[in-house]
N, C-alpha and C. Protein backbone atom coordinates (compact mmCIF):
# COMPACT_ATOMS: atom_id res chain seq x y z
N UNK A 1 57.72 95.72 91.48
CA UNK A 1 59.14 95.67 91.79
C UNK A 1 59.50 94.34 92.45
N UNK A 2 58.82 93.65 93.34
CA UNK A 2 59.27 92.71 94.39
C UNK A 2 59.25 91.28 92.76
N UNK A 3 57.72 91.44 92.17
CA UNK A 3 58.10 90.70 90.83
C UNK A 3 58.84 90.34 90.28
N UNK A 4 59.75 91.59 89.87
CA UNK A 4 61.19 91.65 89.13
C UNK A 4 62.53 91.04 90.26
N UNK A 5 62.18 91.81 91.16
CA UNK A 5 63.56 90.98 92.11
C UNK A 5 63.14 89.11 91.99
N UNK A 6 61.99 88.82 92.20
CA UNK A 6 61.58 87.29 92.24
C UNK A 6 62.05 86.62 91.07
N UNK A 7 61.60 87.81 89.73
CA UNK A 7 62.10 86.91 88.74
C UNK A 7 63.50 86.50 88.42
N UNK A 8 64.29 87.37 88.65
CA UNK A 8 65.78 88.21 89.15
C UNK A 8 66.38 87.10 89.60
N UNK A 9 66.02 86.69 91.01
CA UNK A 9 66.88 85.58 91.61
C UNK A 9 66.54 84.46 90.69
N UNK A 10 65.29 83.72 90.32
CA UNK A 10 65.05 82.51 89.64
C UNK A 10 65.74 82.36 88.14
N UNK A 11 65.71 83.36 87.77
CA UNK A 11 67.00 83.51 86.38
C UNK A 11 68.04 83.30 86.45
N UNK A 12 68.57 84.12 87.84
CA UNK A 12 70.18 83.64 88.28
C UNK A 12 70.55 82.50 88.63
N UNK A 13 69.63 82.31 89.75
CA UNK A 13 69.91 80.44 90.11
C UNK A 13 69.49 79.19 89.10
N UNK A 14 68.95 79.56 88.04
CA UNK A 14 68.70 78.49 87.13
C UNK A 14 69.83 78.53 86.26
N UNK A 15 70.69 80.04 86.23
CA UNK A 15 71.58 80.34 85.26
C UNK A 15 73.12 79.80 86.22
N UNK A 16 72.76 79.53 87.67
CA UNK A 16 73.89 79.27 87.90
C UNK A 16 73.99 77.37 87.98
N UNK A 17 72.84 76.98 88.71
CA UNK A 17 72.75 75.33 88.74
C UNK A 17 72.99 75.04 87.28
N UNK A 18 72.40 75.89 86.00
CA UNK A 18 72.78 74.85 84.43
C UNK A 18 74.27 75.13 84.59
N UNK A 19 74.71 76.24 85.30
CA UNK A 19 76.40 76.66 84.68
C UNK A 19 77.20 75.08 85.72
N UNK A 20 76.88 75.47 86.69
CA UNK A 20 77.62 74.10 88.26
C UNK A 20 76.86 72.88 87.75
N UNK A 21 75.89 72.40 87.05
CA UNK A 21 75.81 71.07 86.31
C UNK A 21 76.39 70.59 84.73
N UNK A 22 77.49 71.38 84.46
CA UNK A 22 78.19 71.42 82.87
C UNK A 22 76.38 71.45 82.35
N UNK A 23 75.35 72.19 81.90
CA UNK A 23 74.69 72.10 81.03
C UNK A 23 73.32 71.46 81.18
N UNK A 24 73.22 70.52 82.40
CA UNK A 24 72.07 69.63 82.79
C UNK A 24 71.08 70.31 83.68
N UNK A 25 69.70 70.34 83.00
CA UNK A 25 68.88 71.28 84.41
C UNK A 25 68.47 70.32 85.40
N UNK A 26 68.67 71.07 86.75
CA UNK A 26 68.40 70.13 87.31
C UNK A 26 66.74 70.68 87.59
N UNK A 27 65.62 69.27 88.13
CA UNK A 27 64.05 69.68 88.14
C UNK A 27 63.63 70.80 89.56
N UNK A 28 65.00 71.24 90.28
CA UNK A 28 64.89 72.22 91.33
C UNK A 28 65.64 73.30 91.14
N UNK A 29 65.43 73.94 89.81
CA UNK A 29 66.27 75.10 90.37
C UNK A 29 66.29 76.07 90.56
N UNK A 30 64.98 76.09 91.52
CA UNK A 30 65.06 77.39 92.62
C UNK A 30 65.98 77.76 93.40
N UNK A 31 66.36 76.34 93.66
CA UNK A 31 67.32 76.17 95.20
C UNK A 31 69.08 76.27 94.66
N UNK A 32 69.31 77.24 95.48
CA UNK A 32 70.89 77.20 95.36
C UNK A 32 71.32 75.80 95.97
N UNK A 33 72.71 75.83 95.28
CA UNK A 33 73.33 74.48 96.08
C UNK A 33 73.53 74.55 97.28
N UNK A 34 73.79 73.65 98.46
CA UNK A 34 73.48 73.91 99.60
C UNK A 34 75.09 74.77 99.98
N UNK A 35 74.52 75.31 101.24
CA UNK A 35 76.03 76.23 101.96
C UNK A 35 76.28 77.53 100.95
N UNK A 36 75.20 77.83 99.90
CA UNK A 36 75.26 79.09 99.21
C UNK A 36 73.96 80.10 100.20
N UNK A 37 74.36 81.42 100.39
CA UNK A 37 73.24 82.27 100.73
C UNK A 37 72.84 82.88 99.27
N UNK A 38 72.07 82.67 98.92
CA UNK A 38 71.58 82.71 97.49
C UNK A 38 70.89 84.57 97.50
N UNK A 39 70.43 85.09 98.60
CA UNK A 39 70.07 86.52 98.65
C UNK A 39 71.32 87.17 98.35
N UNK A 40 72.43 86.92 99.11
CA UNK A 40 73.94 87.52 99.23
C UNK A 40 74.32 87.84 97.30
N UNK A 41 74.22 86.50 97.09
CA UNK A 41 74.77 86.23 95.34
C UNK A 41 74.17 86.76 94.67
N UNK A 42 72.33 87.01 94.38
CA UNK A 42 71.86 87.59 93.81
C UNK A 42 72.14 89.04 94.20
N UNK A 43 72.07 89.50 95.35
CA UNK A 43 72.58 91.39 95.33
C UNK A 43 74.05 91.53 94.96
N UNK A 44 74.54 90.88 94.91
CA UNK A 44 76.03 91.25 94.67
C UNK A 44 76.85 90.64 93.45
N UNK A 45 75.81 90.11 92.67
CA UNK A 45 76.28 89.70 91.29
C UNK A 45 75.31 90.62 90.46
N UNK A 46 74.09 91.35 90.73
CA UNK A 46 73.26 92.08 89.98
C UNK A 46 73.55 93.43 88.96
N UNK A 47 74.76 93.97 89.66
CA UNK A 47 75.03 95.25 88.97
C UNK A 47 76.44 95.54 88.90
N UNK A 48 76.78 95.88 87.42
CA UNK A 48 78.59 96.30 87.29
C UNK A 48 79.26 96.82 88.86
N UNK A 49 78.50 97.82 89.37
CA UNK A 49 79.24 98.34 90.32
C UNK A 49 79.40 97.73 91.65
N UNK A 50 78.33 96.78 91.97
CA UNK A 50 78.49 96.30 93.29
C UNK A 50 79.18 95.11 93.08
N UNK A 51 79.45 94.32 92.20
CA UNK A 51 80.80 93.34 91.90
C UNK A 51 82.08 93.89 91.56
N UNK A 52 82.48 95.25 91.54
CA UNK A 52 83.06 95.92 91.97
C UNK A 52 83.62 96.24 92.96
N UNK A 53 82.64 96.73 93.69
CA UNK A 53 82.62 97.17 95.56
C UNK A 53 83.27 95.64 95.88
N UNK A 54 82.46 94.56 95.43
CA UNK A 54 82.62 93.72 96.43
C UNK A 54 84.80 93.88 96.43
N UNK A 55 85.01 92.94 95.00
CA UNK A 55 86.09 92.72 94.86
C UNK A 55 87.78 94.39 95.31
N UNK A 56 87.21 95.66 95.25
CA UNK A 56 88.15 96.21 94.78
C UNK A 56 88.62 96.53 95.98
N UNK A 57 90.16 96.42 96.62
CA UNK A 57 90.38 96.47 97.88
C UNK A 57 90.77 95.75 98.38
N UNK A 58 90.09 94.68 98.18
CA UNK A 58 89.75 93.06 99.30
C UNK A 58 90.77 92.07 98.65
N UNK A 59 91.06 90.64 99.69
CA UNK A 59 92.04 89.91 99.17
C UNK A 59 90.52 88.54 99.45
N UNK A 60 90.87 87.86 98.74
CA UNK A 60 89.64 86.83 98.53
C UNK A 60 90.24 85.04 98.52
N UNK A 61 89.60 84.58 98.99
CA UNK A 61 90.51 83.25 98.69
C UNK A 61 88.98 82.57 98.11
N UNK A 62 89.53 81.45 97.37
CA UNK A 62 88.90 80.48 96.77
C UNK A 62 89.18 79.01 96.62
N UNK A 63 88.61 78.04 96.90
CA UNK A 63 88.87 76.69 96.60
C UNK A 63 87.91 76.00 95.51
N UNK A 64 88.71 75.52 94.46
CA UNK A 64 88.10 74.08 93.99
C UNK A 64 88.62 72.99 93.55
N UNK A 65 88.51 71.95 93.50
CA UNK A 65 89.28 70.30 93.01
C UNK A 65 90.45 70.71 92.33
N UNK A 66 90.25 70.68 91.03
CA UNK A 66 91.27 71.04 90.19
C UNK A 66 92.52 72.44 90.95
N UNK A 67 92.41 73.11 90.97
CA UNK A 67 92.99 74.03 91.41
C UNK A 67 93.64 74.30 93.27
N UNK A 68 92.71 73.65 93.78
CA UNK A 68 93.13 73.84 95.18
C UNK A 68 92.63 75.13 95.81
N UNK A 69 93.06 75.68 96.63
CA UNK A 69 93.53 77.16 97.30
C UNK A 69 94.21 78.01 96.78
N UNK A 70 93.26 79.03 96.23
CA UNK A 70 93.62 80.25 95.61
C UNK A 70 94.24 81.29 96.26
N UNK A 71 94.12 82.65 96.17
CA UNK A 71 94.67 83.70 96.79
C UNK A 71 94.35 85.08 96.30
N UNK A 72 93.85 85.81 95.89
CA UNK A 72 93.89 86.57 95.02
C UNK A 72 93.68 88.32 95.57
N UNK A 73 94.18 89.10 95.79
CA UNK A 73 94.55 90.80 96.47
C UNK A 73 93.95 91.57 94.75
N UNK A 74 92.16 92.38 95.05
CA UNK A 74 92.04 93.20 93.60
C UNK A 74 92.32 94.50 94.32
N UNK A 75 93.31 95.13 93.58
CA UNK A 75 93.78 96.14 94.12
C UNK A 75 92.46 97.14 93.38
N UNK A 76 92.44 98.44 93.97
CA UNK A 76 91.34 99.07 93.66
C UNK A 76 91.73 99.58 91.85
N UNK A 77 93.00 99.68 91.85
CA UNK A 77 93.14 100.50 90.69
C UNK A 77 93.32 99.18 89.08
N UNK A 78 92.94 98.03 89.40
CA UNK A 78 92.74 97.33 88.19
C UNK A 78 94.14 96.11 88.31
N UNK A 79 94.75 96.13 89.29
CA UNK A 79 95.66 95.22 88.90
C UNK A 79 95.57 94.36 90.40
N UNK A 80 95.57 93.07 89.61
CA UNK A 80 95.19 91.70 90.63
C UNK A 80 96.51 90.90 91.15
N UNK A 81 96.80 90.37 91.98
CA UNK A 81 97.84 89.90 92.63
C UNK A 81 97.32 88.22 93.42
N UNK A 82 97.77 87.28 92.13
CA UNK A 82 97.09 86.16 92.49
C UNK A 82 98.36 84.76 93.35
N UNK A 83 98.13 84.39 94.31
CA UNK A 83 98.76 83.46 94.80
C UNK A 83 98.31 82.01 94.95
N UNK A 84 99.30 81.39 93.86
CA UNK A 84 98.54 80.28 93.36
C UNK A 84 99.35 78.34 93.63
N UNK A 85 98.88 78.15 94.36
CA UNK A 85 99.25 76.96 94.51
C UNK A 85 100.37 76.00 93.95
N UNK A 86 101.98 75.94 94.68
CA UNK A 86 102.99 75.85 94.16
C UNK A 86 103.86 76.54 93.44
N UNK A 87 102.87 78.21 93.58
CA UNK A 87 104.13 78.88 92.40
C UNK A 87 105.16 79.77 93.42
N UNK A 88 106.64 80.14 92.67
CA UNK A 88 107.09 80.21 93.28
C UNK A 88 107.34 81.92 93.41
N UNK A 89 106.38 82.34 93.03
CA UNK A 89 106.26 84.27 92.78
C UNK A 89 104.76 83.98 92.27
N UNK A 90 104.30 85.53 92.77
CA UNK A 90 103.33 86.13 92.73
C UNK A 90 102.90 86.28 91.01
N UNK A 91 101.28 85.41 90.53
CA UNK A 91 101.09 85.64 88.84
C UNK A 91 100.23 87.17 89.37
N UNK A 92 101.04 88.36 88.75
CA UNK A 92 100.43 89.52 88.37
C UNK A 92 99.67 89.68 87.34
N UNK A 93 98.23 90.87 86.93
CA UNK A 93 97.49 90.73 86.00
C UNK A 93 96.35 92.01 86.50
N UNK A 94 95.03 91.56 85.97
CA UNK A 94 94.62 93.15 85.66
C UNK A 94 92.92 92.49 86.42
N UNK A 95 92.37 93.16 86.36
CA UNK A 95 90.93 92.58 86.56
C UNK A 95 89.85 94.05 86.17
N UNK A 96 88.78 93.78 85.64
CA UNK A 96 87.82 94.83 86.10
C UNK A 96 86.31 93.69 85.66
N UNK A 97 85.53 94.35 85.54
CA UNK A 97 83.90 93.94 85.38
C UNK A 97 83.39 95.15 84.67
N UNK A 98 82.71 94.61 83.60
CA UNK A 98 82.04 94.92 82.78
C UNK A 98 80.55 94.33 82.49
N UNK A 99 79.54 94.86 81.89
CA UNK A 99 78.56 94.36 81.18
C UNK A 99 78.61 92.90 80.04
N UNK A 100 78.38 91.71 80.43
CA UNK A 100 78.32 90.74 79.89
C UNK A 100 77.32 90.48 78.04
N UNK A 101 77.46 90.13 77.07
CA UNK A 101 76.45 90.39 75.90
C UNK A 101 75.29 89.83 76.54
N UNK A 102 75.17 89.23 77.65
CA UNK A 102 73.70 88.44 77.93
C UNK A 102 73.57 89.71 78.92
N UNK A 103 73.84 91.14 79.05
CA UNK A 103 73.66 92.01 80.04
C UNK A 103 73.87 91.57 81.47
N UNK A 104 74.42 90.87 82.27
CA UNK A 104 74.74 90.44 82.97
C UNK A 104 76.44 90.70 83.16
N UNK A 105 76.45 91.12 84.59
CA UNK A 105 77.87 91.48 85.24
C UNK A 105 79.11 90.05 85.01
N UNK A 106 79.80 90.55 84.37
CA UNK A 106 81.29 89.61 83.80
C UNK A 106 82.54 90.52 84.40
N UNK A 107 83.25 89.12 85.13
CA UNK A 107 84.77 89.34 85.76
C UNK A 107 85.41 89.22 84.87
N UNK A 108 86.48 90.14 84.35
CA UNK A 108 87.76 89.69 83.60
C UNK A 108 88.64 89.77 84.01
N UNK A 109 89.98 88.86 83.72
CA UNK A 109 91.51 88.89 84.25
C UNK A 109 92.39 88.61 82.95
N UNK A 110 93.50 89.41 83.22
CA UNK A 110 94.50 88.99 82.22
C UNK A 110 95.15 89.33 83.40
N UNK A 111 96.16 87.76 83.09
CA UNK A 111 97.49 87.72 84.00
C UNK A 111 98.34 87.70 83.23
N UNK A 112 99.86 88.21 83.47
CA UNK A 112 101.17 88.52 82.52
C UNK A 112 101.56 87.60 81.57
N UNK A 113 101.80 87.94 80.57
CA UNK A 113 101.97 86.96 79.46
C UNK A 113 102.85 86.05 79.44
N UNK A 114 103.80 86.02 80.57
CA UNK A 114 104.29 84.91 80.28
C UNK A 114 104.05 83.49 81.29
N UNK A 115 102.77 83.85 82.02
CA UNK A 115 101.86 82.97 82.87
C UNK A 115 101.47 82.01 81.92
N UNK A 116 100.70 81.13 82.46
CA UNK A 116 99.93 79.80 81.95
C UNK A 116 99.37 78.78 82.63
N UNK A 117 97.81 78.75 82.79
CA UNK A 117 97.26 77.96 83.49
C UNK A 117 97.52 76.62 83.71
N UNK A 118 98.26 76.13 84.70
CA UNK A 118 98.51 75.13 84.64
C UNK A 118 97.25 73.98 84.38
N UNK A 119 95.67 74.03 84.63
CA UNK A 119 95.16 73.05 84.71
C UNK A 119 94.39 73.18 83.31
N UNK A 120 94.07 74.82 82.51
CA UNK A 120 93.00 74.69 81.35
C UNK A 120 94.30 74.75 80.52
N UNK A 121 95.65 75.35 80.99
CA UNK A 121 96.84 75.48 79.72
C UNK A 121 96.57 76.57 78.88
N UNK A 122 95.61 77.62 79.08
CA UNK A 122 95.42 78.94 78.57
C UNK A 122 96.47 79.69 78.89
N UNK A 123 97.00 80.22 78.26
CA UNK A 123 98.61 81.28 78.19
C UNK A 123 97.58 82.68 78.94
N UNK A 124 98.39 83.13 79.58
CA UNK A 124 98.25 84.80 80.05
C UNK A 124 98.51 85.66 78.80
N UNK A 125 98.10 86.92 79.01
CA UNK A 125 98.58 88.24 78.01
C UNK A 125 97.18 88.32 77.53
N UNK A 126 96.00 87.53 77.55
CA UNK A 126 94.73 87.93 76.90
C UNK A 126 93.34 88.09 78.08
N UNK A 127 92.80 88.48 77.92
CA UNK A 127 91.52 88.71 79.01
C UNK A 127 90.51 87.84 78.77
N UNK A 128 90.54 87.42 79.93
CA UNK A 128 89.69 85.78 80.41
C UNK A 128 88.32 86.16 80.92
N UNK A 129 87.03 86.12 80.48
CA UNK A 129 85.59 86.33 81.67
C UNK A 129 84.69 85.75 81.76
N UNK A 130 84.17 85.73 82.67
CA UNK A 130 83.12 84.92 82.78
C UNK A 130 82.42 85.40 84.22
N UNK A 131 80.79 84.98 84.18
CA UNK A 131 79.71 85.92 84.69
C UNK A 131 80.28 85.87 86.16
N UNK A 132 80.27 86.96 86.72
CA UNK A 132 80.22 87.43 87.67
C UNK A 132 79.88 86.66 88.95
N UNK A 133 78.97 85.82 88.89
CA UNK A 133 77.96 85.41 89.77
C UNK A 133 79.09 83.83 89.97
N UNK A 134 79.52 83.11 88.69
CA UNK A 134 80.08 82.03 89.07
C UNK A 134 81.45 82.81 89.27
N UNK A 135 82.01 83.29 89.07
CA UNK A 135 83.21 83.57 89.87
C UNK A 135 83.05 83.88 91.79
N UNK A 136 81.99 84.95 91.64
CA UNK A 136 82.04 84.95 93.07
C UNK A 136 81.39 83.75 94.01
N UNK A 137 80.64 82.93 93.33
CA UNK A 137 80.28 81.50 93.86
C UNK A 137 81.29 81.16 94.43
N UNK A 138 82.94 80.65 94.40
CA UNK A 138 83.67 79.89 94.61
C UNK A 138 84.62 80.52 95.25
N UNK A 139 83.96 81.79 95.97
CA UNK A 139 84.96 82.43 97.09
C UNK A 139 84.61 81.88 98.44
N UNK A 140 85.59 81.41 99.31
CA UNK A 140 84.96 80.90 100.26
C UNK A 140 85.26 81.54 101.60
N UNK A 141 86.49 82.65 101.00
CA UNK A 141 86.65 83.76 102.38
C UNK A 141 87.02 84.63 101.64
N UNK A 142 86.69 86.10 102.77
CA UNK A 142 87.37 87.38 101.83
C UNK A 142 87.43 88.20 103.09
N UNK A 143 88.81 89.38 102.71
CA UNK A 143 88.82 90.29 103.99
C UNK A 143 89.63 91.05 103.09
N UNK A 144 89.32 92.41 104.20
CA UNK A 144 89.76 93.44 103.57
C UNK A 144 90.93 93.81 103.88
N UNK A 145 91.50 94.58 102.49
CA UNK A 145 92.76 95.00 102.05
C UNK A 145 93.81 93.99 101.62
N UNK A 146 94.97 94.52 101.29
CA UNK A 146 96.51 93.74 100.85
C UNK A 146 96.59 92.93 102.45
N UNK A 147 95.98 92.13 103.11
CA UNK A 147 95.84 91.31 104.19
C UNK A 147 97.18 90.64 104.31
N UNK A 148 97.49 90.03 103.01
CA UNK A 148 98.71 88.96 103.19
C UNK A 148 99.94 89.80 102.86
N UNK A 149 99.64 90.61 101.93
CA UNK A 149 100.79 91.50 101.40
C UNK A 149 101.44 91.13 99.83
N UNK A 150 100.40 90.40 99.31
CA UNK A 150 100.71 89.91 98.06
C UNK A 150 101.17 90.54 96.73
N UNK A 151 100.86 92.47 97.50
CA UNK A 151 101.40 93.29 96.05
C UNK A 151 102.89 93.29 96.23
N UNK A 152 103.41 93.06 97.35
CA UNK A 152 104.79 93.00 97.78
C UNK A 152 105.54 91.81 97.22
N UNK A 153 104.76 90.64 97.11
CA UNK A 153 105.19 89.35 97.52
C UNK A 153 104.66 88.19 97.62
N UNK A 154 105.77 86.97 97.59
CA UNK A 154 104.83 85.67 97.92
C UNK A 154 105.14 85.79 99.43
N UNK A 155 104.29 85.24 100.28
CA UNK A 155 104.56 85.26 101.62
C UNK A 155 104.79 84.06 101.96
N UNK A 156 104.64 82.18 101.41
CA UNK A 156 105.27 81.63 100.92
C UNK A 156 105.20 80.58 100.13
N UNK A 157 105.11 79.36 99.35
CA UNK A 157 104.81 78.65 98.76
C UNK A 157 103.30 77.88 99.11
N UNK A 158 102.48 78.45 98.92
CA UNK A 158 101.26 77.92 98.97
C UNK A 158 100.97 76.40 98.68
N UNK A 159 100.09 75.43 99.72
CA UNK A 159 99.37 74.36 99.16
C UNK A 159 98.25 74.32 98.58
N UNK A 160 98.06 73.17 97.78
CA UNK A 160 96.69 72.93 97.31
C UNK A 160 95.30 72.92 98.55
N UNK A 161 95.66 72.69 99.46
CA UNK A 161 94.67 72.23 100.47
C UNK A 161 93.93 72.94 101.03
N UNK A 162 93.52 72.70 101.06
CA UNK A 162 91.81 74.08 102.05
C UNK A 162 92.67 74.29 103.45
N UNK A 163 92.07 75.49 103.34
CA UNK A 163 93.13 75.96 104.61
C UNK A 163 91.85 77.36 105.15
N UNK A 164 92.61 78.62 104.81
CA UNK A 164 92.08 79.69 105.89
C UNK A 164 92.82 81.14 105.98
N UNK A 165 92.21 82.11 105.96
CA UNK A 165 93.28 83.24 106.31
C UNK A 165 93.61 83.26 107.51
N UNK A 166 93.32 82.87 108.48
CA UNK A 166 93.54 82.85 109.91
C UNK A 166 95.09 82.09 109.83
N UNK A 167 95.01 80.73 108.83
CA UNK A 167 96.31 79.53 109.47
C UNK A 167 96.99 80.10 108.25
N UNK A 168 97.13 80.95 107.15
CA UNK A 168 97.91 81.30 106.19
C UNK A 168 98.73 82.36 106.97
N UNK A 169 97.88 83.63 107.52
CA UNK A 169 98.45 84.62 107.99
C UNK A 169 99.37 84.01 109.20
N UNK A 170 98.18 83.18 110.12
CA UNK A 170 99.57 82.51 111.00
C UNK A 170 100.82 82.01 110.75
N UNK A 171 101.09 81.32 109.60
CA UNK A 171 102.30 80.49 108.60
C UNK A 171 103.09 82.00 108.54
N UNK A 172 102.79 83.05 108.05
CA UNK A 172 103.10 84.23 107.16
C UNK A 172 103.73 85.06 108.38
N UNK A 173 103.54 85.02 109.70
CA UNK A 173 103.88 85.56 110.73
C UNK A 173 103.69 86.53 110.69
N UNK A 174 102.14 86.83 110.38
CA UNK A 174 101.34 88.26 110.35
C UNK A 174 100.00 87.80 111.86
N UNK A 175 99.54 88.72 112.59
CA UNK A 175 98.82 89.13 113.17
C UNK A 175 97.85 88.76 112.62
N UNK A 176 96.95 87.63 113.12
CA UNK A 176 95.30 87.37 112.39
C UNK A 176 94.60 87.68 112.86
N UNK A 177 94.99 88.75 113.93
CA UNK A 177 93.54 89.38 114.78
C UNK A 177 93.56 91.06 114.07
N UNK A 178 94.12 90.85 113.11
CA UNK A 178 94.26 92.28 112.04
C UNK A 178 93.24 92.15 110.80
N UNK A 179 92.92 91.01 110.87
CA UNK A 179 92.21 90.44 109.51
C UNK A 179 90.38 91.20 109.77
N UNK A 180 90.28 91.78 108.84
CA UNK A 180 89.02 91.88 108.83
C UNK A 180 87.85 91.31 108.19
N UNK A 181 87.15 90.36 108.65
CA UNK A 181 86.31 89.37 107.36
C UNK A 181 85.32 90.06 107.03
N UNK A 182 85.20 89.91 105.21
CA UNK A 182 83.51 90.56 105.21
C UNK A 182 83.08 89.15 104.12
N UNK A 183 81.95 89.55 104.22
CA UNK A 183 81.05 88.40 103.49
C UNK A 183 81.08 88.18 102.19
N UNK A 184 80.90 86.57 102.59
CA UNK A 184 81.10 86.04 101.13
C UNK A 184 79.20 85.29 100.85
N UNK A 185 79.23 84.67 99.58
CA UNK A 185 77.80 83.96 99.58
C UNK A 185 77.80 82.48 100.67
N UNK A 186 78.90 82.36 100.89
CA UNK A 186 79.37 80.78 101.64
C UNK A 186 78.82 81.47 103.20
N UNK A 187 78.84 82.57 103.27
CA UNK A 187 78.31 82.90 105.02
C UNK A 187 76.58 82.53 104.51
N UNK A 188 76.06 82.01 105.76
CA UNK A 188 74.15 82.41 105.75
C UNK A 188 73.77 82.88 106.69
């Protein structure tokens, strides 16, 4: 058993450094990139249901270059509430996780059709996925429940810039000692 978990993580992290190098192996890739807890990612990208658990409930934020500061509330019952940098209302849409053809746990989203990614230019109305493991890579906080209140609402024009639920909720004139954090792979 301990075998299989060993082999387990070294599959994932080779499957995630080729995915975070567009395609290039790098000659270490045992090693997660640094500021990843690589135990965290491997238990919680391993099975349909616990990438589940993680997401259903919880409001999650994410940063990267292109995109900025995300936002995103998965409500338990399948519908996602994403707050996205400059928009001026809430992009509504769906999410669940499924079994990937490489057997591996896959996030999907379809946001309302008349959305459109501003940076890939992919139109909403169709279901978007990809493995599990790089989606939850690029969460860099998460706490539980409708935190901001995003099934309601924009709370208000979001920036691109790395920020925080602590200084969002403060902006939002919500209580940030209400916030409950749970773990992301970015904690070690």
């Amino acid at each position: 058993m301990n075998f299989i978990k060993r082999l387990c993580r070294v599959l994932v992290l080779a499957g995630l450094v080729v995915g975070l190098s567009n395609g290039s192996i790098s000659t270490s890739f045992a090693q997660a990139p640094k500021g990843i807890n690589e135990a965290f990612l491997v238990e919680n990208t391993a099975r349909v249901r616990k990438v589940k658990s993680y997401y259903a409930g919880n409001t999650v934020m994410t940063y990267n270059k292109p995109y900025g500061t995300q936002v995103e509330y998965f409500a338990p019952n399948g519908k996602t509430y994403l707050w996205y940098p400059g928009n001026r209302a809430i992009v509504r849409g769906e999410w669940k996780v499924n079994k990937g053809k490489d057997g591996f746990p896959q996030t999907c989203f379809r946001y309302q059709a008349n959305s459109v990614n501003p940076y890939t230019k992919v139109p909403g109305g169709q279901w978007q996925c990809a493995q599990s493991i790089y989606i939850m890579f690029t969460d860099i906080q998460r706490v539980k429940g409708d935190a901001l209140g995003l099934s309601k609402g924009l709370p208000f024009k979001l920036s691109k810039r790395k920020t925080s639920f602590q200084k969002l909720a403060k902006k939002a004139k919500l209580d940030a000692n209400n916030l409950r954090y749970l773990p992301t792979a970015r904690d070690k």
